[in-house]
Protein backbone atom coordinates (compact mmCIF):
# COMPACT_ATOMS: atom_id res chain seq x y z
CA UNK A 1 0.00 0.00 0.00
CA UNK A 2 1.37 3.23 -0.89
CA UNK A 3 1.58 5.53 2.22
CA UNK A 4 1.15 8.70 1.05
CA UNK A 5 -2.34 7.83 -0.50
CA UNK A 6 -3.20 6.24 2.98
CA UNK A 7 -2.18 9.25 4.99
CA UNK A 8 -4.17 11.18 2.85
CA UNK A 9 -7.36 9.00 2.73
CA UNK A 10 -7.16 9.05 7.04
CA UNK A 11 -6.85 12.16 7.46
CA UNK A 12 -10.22 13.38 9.70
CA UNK A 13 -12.28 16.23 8.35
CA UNK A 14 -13.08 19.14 10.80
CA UNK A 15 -17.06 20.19 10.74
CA UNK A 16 -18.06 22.43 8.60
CA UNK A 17 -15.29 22.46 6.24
CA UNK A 18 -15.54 21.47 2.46
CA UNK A 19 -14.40 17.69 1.30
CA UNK A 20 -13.77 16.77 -1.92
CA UNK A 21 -11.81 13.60 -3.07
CA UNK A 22 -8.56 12.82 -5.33
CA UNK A 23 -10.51 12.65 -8.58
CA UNK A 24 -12.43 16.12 -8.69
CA UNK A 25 -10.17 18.67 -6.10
CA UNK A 26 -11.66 21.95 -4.56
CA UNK A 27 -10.71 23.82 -7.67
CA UNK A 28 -11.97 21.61 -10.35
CA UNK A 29 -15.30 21.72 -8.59
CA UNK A 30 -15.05 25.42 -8.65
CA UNK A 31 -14.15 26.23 -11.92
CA UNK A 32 -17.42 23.41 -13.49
CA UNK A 33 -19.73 25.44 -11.15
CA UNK A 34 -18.58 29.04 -12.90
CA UNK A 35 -18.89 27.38 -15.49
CA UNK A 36 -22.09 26.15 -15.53
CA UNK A 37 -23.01 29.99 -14.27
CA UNK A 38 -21.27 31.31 -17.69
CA UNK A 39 -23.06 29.21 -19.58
CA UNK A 40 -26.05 30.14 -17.70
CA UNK A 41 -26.20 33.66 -18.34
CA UNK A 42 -25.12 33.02 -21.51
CA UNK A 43 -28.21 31.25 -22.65
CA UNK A 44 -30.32 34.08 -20.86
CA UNK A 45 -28.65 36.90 -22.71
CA UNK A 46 -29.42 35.00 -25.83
CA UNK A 47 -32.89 36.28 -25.44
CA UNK A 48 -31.23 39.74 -25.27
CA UNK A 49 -31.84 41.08 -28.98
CA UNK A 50 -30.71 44.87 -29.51
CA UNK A 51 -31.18 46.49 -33.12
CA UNK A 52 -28.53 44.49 -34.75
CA UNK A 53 -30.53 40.93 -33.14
CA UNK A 54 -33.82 42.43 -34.89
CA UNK A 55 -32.48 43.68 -38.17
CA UNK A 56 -31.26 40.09 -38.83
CA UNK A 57 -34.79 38.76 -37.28
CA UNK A 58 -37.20 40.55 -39.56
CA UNK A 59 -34.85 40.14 -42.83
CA UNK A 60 -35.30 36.56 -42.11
CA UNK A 61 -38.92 36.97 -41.26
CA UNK A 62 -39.25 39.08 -44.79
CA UNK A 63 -37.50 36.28 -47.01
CA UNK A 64 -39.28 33.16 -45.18
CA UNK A 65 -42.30 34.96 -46.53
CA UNK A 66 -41.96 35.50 -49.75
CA UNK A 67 -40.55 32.34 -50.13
CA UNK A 68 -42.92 30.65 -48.65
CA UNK A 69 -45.68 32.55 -50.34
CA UNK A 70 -44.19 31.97 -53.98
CA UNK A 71 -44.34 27.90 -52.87
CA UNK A 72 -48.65 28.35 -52.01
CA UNK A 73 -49.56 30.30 -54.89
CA UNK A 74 -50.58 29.32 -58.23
CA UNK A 75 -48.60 31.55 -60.07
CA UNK A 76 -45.20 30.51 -59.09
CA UNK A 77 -42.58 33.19 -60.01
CA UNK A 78 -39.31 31.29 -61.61
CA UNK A 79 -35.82 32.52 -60.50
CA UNK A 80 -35.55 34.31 -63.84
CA UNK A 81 -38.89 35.74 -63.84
CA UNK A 82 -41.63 35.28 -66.24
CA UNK A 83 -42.86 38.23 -68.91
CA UNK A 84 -42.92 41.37 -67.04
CA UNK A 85 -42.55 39.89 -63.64
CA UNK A 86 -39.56 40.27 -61.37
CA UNK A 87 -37.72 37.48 -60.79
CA UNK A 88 -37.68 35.67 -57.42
CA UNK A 89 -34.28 36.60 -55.65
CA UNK A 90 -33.83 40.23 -56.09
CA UNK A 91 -37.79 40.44 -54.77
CA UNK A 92 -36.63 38.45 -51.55
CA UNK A 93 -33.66 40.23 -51.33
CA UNK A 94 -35.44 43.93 -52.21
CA UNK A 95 -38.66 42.87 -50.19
CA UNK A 96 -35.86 41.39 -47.19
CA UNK A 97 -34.09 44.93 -46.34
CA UNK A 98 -36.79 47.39 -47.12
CA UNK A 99 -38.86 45.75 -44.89
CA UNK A 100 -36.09 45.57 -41.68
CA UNK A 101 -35.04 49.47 -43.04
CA UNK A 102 -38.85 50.49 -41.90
CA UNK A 103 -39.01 48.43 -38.97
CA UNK A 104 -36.11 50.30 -37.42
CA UNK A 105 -37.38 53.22 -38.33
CA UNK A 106 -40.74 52.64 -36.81
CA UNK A 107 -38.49 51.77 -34.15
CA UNK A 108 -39.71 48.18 -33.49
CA UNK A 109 -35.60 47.58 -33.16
CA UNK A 110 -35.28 49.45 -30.39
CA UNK A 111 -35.05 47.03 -26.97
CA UNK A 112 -36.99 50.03 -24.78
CA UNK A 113 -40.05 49.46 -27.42
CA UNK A 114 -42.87 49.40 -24.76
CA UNK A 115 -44.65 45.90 -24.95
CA UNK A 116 -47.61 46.36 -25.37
CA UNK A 117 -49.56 44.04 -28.01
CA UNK A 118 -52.53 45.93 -29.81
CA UNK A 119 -49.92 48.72 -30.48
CA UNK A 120 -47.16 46.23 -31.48
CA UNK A 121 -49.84 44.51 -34.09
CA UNK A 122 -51.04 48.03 -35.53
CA UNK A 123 -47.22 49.09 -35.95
CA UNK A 124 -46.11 45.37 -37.67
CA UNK A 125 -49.12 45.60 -40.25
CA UNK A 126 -48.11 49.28 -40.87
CA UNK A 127 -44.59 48.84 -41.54
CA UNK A 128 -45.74 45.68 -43.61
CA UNK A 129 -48.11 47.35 -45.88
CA UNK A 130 -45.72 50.16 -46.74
CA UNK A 131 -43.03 47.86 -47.31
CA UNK A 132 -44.87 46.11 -49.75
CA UNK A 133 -46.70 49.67 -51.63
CA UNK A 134 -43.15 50.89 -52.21
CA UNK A 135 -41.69 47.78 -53.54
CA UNK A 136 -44.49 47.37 -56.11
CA UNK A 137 -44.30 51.21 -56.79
CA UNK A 138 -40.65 50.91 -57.80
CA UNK A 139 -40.91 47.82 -59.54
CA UNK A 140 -43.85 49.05 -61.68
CA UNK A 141 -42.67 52.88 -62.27
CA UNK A 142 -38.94 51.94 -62.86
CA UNK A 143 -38.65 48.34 -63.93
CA UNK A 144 -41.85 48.17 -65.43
CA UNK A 145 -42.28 44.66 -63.28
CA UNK A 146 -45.44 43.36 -61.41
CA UNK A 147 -46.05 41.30 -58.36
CA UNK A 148 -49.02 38.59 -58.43
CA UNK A 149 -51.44 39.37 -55.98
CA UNK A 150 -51.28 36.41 -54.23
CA UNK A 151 -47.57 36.67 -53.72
CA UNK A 152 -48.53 40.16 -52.49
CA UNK A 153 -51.36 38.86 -49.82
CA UNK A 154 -49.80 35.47 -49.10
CA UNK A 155 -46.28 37.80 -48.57
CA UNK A 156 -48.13 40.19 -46.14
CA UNK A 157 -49.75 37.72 -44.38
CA UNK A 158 -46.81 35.81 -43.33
CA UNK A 159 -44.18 38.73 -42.99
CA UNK A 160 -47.16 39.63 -40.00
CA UNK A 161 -47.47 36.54 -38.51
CA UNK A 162 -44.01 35.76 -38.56
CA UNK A 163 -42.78 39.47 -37.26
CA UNK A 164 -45.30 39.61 -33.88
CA UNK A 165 -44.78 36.21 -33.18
CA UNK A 166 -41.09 36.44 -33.29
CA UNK A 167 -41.91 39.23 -30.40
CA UNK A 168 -43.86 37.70 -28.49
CA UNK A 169 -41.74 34.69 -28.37
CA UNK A 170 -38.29 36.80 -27.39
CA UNK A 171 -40.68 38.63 -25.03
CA UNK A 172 -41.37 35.77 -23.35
CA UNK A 173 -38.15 34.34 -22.99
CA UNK A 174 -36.75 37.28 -22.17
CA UNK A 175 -38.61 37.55 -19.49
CA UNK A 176 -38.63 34.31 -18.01
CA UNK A 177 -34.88 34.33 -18.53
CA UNK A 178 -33.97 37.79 -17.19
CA UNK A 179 -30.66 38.63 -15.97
CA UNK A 180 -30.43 39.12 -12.47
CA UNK A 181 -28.91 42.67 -11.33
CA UNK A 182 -28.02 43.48 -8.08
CA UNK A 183 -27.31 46.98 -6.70
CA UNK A 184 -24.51 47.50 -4.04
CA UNK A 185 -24.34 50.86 -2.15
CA UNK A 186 -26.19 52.72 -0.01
CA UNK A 187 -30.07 52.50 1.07
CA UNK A 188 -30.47 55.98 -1.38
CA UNK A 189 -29.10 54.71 -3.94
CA UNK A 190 -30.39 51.58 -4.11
CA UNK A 191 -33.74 53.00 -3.88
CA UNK A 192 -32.79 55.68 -6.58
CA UNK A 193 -31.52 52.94 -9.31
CA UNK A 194 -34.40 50.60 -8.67
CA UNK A 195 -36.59 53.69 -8.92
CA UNK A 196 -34.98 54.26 -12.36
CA UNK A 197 -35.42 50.64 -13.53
CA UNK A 198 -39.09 50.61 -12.45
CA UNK A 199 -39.97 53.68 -14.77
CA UNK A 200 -37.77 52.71 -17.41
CA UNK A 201 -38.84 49.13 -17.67
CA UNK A 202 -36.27 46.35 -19.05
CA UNK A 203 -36.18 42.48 -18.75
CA UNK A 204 -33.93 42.51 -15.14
CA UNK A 205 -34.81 40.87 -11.86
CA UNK A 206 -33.38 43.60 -9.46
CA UNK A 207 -32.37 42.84 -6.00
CA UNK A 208 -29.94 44.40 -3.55
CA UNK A 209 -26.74 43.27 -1.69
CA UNK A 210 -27.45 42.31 1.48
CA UNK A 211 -25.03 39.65 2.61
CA UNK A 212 -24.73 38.39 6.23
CA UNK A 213 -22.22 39.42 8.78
CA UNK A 214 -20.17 36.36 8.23
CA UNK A 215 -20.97 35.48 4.49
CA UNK A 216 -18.31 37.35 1.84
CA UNK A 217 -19.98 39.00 -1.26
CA UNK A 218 -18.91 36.68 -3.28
CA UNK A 219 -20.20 33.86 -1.67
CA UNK A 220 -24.03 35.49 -1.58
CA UNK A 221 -23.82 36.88 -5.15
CA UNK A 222 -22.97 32.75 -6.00
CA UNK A 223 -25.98 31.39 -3.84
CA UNK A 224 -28.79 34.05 -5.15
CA UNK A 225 -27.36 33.34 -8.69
CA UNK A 226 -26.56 37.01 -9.58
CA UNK A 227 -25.21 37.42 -13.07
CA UNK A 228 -24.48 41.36 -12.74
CA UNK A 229 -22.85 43.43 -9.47
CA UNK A 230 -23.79 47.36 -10.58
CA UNK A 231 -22.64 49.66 -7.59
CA UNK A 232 -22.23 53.39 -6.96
CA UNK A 233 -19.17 54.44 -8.32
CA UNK A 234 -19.53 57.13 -5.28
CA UNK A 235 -19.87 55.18 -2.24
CA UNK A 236 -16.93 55.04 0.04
CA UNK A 237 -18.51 51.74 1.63
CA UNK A 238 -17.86 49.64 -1.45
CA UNK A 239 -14.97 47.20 -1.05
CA UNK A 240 -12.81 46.68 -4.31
CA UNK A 241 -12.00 43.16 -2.94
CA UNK A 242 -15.04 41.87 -2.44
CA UNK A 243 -15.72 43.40 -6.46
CA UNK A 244 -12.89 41.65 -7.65
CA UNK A 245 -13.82 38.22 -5.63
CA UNK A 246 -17.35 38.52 -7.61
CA UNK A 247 -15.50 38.98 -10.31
CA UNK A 248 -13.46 36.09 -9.95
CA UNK A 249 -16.46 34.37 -10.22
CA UNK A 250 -17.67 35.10 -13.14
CA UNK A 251 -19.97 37.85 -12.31
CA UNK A 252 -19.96 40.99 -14.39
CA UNK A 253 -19.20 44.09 -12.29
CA UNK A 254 -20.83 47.58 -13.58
CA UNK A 255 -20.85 50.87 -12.57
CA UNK A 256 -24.02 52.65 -12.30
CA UNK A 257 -22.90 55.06 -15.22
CA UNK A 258 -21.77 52.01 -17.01
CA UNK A 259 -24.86 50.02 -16.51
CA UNK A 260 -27.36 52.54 -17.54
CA UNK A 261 -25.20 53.61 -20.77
CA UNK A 262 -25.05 50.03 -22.19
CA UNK A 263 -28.53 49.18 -21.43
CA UNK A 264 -30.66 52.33 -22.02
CA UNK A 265 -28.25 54.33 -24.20
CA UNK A 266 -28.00 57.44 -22.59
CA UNK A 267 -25.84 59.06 -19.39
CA UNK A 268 -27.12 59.73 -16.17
CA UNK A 269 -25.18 63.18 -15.47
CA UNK A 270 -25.97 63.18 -12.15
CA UNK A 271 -23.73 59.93 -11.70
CA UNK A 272 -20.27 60.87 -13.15
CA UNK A 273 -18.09 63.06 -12.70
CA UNK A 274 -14.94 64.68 -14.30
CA UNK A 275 -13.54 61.18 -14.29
CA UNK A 276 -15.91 59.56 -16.40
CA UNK A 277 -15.47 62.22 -19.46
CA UNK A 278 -11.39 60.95 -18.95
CA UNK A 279 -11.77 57.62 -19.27
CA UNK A 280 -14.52 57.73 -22.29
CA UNK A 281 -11.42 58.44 -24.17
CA UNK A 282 -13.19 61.14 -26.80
CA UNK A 283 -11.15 60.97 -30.22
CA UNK A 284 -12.41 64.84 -31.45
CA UNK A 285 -9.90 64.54 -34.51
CA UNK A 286 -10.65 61.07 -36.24
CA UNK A 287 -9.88 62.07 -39.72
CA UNK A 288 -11.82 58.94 -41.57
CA UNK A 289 -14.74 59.65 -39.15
CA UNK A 290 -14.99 63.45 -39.94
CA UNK A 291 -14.26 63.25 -43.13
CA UNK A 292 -16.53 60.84 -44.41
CA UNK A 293 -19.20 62.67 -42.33
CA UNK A 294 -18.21 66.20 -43.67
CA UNK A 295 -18.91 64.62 -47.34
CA UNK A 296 -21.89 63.22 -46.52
CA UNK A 297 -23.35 66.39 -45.09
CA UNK A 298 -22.18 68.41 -47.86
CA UNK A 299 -23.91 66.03 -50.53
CA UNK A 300 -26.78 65.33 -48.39
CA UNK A 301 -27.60 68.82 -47.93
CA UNK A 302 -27.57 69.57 -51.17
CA UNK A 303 -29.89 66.87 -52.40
CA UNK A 304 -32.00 67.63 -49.78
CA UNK A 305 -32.33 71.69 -51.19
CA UNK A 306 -33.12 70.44 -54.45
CA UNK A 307 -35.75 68.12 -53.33
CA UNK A 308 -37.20 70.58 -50.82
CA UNK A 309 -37.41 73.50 -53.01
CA UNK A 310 -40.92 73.29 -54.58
CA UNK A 311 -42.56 72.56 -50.98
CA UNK A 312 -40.17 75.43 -49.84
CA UNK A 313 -42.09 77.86 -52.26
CA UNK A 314 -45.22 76.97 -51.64
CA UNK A 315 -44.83 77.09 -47.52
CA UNK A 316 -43.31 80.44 -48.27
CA UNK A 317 -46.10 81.90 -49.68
CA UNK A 318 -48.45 80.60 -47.31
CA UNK A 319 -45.94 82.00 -44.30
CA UNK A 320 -46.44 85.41 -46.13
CA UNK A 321 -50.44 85.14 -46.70
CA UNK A 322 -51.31 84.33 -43.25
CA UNK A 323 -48.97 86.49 -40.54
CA UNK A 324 -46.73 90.11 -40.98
CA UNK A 325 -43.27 89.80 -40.98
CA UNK A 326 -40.79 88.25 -42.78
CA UNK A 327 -40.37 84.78 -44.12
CA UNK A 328 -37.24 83.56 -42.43
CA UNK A 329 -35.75 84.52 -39.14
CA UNK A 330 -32.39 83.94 -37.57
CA UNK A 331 -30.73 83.66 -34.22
CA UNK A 332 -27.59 83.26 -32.56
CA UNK A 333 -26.86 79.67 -31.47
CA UNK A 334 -23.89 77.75 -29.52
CA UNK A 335 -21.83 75.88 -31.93
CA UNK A 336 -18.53 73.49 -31.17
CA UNK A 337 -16.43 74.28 -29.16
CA UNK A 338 -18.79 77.15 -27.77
CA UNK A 339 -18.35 79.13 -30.91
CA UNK A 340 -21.35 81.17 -31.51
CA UNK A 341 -23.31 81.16 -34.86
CA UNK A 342 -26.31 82.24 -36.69
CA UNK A 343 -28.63 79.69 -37.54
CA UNK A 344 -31.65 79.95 -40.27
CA UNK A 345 -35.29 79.05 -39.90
CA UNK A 346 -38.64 79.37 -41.56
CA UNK A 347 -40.81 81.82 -39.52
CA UNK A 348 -43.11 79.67 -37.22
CA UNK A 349 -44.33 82.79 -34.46
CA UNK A 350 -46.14 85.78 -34.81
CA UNK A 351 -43.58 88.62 -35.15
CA UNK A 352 -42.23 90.16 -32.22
CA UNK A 353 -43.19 87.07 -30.09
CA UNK A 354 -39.88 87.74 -27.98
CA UNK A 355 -40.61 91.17 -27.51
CA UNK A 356 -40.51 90.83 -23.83
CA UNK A 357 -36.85 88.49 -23.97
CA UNK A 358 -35.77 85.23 -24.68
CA UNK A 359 -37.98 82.47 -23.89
CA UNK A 360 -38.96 78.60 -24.46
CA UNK A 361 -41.16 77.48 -27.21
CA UNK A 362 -43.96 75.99 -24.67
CA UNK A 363 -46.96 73.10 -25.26
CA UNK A 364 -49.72 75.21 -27.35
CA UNK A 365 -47.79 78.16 -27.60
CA UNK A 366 -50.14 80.81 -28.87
CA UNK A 367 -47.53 82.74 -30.15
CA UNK A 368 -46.97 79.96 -32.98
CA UNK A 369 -48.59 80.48 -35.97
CA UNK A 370 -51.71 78.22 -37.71
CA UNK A 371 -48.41 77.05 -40.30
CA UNK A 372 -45.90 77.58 -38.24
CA UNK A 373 -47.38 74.64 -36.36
CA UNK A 374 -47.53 72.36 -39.33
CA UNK A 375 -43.96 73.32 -39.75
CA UNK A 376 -42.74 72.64 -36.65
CA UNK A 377 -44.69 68.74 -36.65
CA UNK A 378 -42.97 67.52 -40.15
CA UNK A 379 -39.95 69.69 -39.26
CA UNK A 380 -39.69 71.82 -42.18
CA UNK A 381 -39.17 74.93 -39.92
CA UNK A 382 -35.37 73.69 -40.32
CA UNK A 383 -35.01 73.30 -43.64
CA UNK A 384 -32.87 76.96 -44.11
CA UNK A 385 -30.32 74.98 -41.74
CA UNK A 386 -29.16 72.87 -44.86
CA UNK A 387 -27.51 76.31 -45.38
CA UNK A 388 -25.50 76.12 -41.80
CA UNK A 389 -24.81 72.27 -42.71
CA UNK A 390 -23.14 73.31 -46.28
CA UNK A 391 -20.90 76.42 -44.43
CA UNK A 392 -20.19 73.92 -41.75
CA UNK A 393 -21.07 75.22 -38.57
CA UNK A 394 -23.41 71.72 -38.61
CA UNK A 395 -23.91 68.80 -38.96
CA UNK A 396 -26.69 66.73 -40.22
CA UNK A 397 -26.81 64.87 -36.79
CA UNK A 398 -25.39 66.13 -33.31
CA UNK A 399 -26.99 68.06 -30.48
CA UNK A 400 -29.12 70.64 -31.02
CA UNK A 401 -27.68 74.25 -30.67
CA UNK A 402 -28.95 76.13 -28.42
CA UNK A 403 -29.02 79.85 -27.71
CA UNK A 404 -26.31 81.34 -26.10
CA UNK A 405 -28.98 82.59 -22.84
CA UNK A 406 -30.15 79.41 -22.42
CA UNK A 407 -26.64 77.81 -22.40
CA UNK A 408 -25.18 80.45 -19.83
CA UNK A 409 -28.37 79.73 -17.50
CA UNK A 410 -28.12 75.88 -17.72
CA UNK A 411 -24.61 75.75 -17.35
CA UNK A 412 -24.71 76.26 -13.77
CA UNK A 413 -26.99 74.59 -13.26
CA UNK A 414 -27.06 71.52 -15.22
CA UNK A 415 -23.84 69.33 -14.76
CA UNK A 416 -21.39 68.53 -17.51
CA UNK A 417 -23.79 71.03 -20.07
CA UNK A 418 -21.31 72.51 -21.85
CA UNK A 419 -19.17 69.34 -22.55
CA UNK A 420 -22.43 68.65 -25.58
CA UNK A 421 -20.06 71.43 -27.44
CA UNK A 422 -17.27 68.63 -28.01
CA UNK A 423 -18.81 67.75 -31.29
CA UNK A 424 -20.88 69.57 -34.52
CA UNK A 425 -24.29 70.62 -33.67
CA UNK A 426 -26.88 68.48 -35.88
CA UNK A 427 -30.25 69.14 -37.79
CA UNK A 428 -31.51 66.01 -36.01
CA UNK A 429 -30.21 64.25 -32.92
CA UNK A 430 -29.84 61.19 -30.54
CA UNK A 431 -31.38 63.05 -28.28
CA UNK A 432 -34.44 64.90 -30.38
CA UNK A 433 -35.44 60.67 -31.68
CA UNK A 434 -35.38 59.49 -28.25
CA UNK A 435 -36.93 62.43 -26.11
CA UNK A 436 -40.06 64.58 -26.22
CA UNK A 437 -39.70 68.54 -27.29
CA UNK A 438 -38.51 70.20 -24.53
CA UNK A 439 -38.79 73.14 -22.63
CA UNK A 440 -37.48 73.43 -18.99
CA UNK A 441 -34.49 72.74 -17.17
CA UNK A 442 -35.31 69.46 -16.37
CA UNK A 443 -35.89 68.62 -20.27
CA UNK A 444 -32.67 69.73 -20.56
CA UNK A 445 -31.20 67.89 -18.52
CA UNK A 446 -32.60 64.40 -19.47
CA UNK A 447 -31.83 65.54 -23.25
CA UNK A 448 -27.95 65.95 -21.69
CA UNK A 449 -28.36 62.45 -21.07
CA UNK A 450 -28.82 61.13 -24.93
CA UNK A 451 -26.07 63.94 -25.76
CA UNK A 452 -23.17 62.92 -23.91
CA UNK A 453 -24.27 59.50 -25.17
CA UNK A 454 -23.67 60.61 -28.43
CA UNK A 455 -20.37 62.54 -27.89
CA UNK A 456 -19.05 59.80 -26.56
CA UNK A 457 -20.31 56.73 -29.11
CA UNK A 458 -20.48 59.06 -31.99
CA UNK A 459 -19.64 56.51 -35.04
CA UNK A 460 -20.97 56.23 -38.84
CA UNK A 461 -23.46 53.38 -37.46
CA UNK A 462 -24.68 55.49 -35.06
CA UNK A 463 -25.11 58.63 -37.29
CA UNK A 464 -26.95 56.11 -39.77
CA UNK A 465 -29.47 54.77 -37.35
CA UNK A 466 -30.45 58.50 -35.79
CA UNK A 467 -31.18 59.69 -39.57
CA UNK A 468 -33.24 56.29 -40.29
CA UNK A 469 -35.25 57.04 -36.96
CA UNK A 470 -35.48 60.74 -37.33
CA UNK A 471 -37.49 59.92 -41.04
CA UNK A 472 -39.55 57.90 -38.53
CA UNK A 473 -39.94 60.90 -36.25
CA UNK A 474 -40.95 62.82 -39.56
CA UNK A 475 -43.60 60.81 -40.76
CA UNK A 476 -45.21 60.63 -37.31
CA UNK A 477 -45.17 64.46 -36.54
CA UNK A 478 -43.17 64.11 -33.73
CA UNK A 479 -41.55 67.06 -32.20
């Protein structure tokens, strides 16, 4: 008998500690159960889908249809095409991305889409409909091409089906499957986050730390199967230890800033500090980034004057007709790098409606003209500003410049308000697609939120999606 193996397999075990035996040791049985846990929250955050998830989704969803509607009709279309019909891959492909194009910009991509059935139905058979108008329109006008009609209905039918189903079923997952999030610092702001969570609503279970006396972090985050630590970044209580035990363990470890940035795509100002503009690491002189932007707001502007001119006649006239005054208007605005400019609008208030000083643009404001409301809902108010775009003081997206009062008043009193400046001011923003018109400080503030968002993730991809979903914004009168 070997005696090393038999003092080993003698040796008495003290209560309360952990055995294991020869074959699976302490660690091996440590590293299968993080493992497990990895794969855990792995499968959960499958159910996870952001705008690149549902892109691919409903382009599936679009070419299962017609597919499957070409195999059920009568008239099947050949992959060449028959006389004057369009053959069967470039309408799957055609049908496939238009159809995903005005889904995101309906904004059925976005994750914060609230859930709520009749509206989702309403919104899928919208989106469908027009999907399937313009792709017959340009077939037929350019290519001379038809679709059958039961391609058409069979199409429709399935691209609905298949589109709130998908949904429902990701909803339901998601749900079932949601990642556990647990808040560690103080009784305020635990109550502040969880507040937050609760009116901005998002698949998480929330909890809070509350380990006992003798039980390490660690340890409880492990036993109440937490998949994400997100603590105040402010707290002098929080142990770095204990963080980097949980993270030892495969748990994710947030901050607060962090968390709320990756999930709901905005800032929360009144979380960071000068710290968290350092370490966002803000490139303000990418040349291939600037560049290619500069171009495209130089040829995008001017397509957009030509195309806008014979609407911009006939609102001009009807600006003249019904109010005194002239037909445009201009004012002094913040630009980057808190150089002022003038910026160019159509005429959308009585004249001399800031005869008594500067003020807000209010809900109903009776100084705002019978067109100059009708402006203001499809946006064409701005449509001078291709002008500011084309001498570059703008941009087609960024924060929206504000007047130099407005920015001296909220800059003491709103954190961080001046660091929107870091980049071009925009015709249309992250923050105009993703919050209300404002008015107040407090709109102001929560609008700082989506802007330092932006300055910070500012990208082509970005810029792309917030033009997509401002056409959206367009279309619904949204202001």
């Amino acid at each position: 008998m070997n005696t090393a193996n038999s003092s080993e397999t003698d040796q008495s075990v003290s209560p309360g500690t952990v055995t294991t035996t020869a074959s699976k040791p302490l660690s091996a049985i440590r590293r299968h159960t993080t493992g497990e846990r990895v794969n855990k929250r792995g499968q959960r955050l499958l159910w996870r889908f952001g705008a690149v998830g549902w892109f691919t989704m409903d382009w599936s969803v679009a070419l299962l249809s017609v597919l499957t509607a070409n195999m059920l009709t009568p008239y099947r279309i050949s992959a060449m095409g028959g006389i004057g019909t369009v053959p069967i891959v470039p309408l799957c492909i055609g049908y496939s991305v238009l159809l995903a194009t005005l889904a995101h910009i309906s904004g059925l991509h976005d994750p914060r889409y609230p859930r709520r059935a009749l509206d989702l139905i309403g919104r899928i058979a919208l989106v469908v409909s027009s999907s399937l108008i313009l792709l017959t329109l340009e077939l037929l006008l350019v290519h001379y091409l038809k679709i059958g009609r039961f391609v058409l209905l069979f199409t429709a039918a399935f691209s609905i089906v298949g589109m709130v189903t998908a949904r429902l079923v990701v909803w339901y997952f998601s749900d079932n499957f949601a990642q556990r999030v647990c808040f560690l610092g103080d009784d305020r702001f635990c109550f502040e986050a969880a507040q937050f969570l609760d009116e901005h609503p998002l698949p998480f279970n929330i909890t809070a730390a509350t380990p006992e006396s003798e039980q390490e972090l660690n340890e409880w985050a492990v036993d109440e199967q937490i998949d994400e630590i997100v603590y105040d970044p402010f707290s002098e209580s929080v142990d770095e230890e204990s963080l980097l035990g949980c993270l030892e363990q495969a748990i994710k470890i947030s901050s607060y800033p962090d968390f709320v940035e990756s999930n709901y795509y905005m800032v929360p100002v009144e979380d960071i500090d000068a710290h968290w503009l350092f370490s966002a690491q803000l490139e303000l002189a990418h040349p291939y980034y600037n560049g290619i932007k500069r171009i495209f707001d130089v040829l995008a502007s001017l397509l957009g004057t030509i195309l806008i001119a014979p609407v911009m006649l006939v609102v001009m006239i009807a600006i003249k007709l019904e109010s005194r005054g002239p037909i445009f208007y201009s004012q002094m605005r913040v630009g980057r790098f808190n150089r002022h400019f003038r910026i160019y609008k159509l005429r959308t208030m009585v004249q001399d409606a800031e005869k008594n000083g500067a003020q807000w643009a209010q809900h109903k404001d009776n100084r705002i003209t019978r067109i100059g409301n009708l402006l203001r809902r499809t946006r064409l108010d701005e449509s001078p500003q291709f002008w500011n775009i084309l001498n570059g003081d703008m941009s087609l997206v960024g924060p929206r410049p504000e007047r130099p009062e407005f920015v001296q008043m909220l800059q003491e009193k709103v954190p961080f308000y001046v660091q929107r400046h870091l980049v071009k001011p925009g015709l249309s923003g992250w923050a105009q697609i993703n919050y209300p018109y404002g008015s107040s400080i407090e709109d102001s503030r929560n609008k700082l939120k989506f802007d330092l968002f932006y300055v910070k993730r500012s990208s082509i991809t970005l810029d792309i999606q917030i033009i997509l979903r401002t056409i959206g914004a367009v279309m619904k009168g949204a202001r």
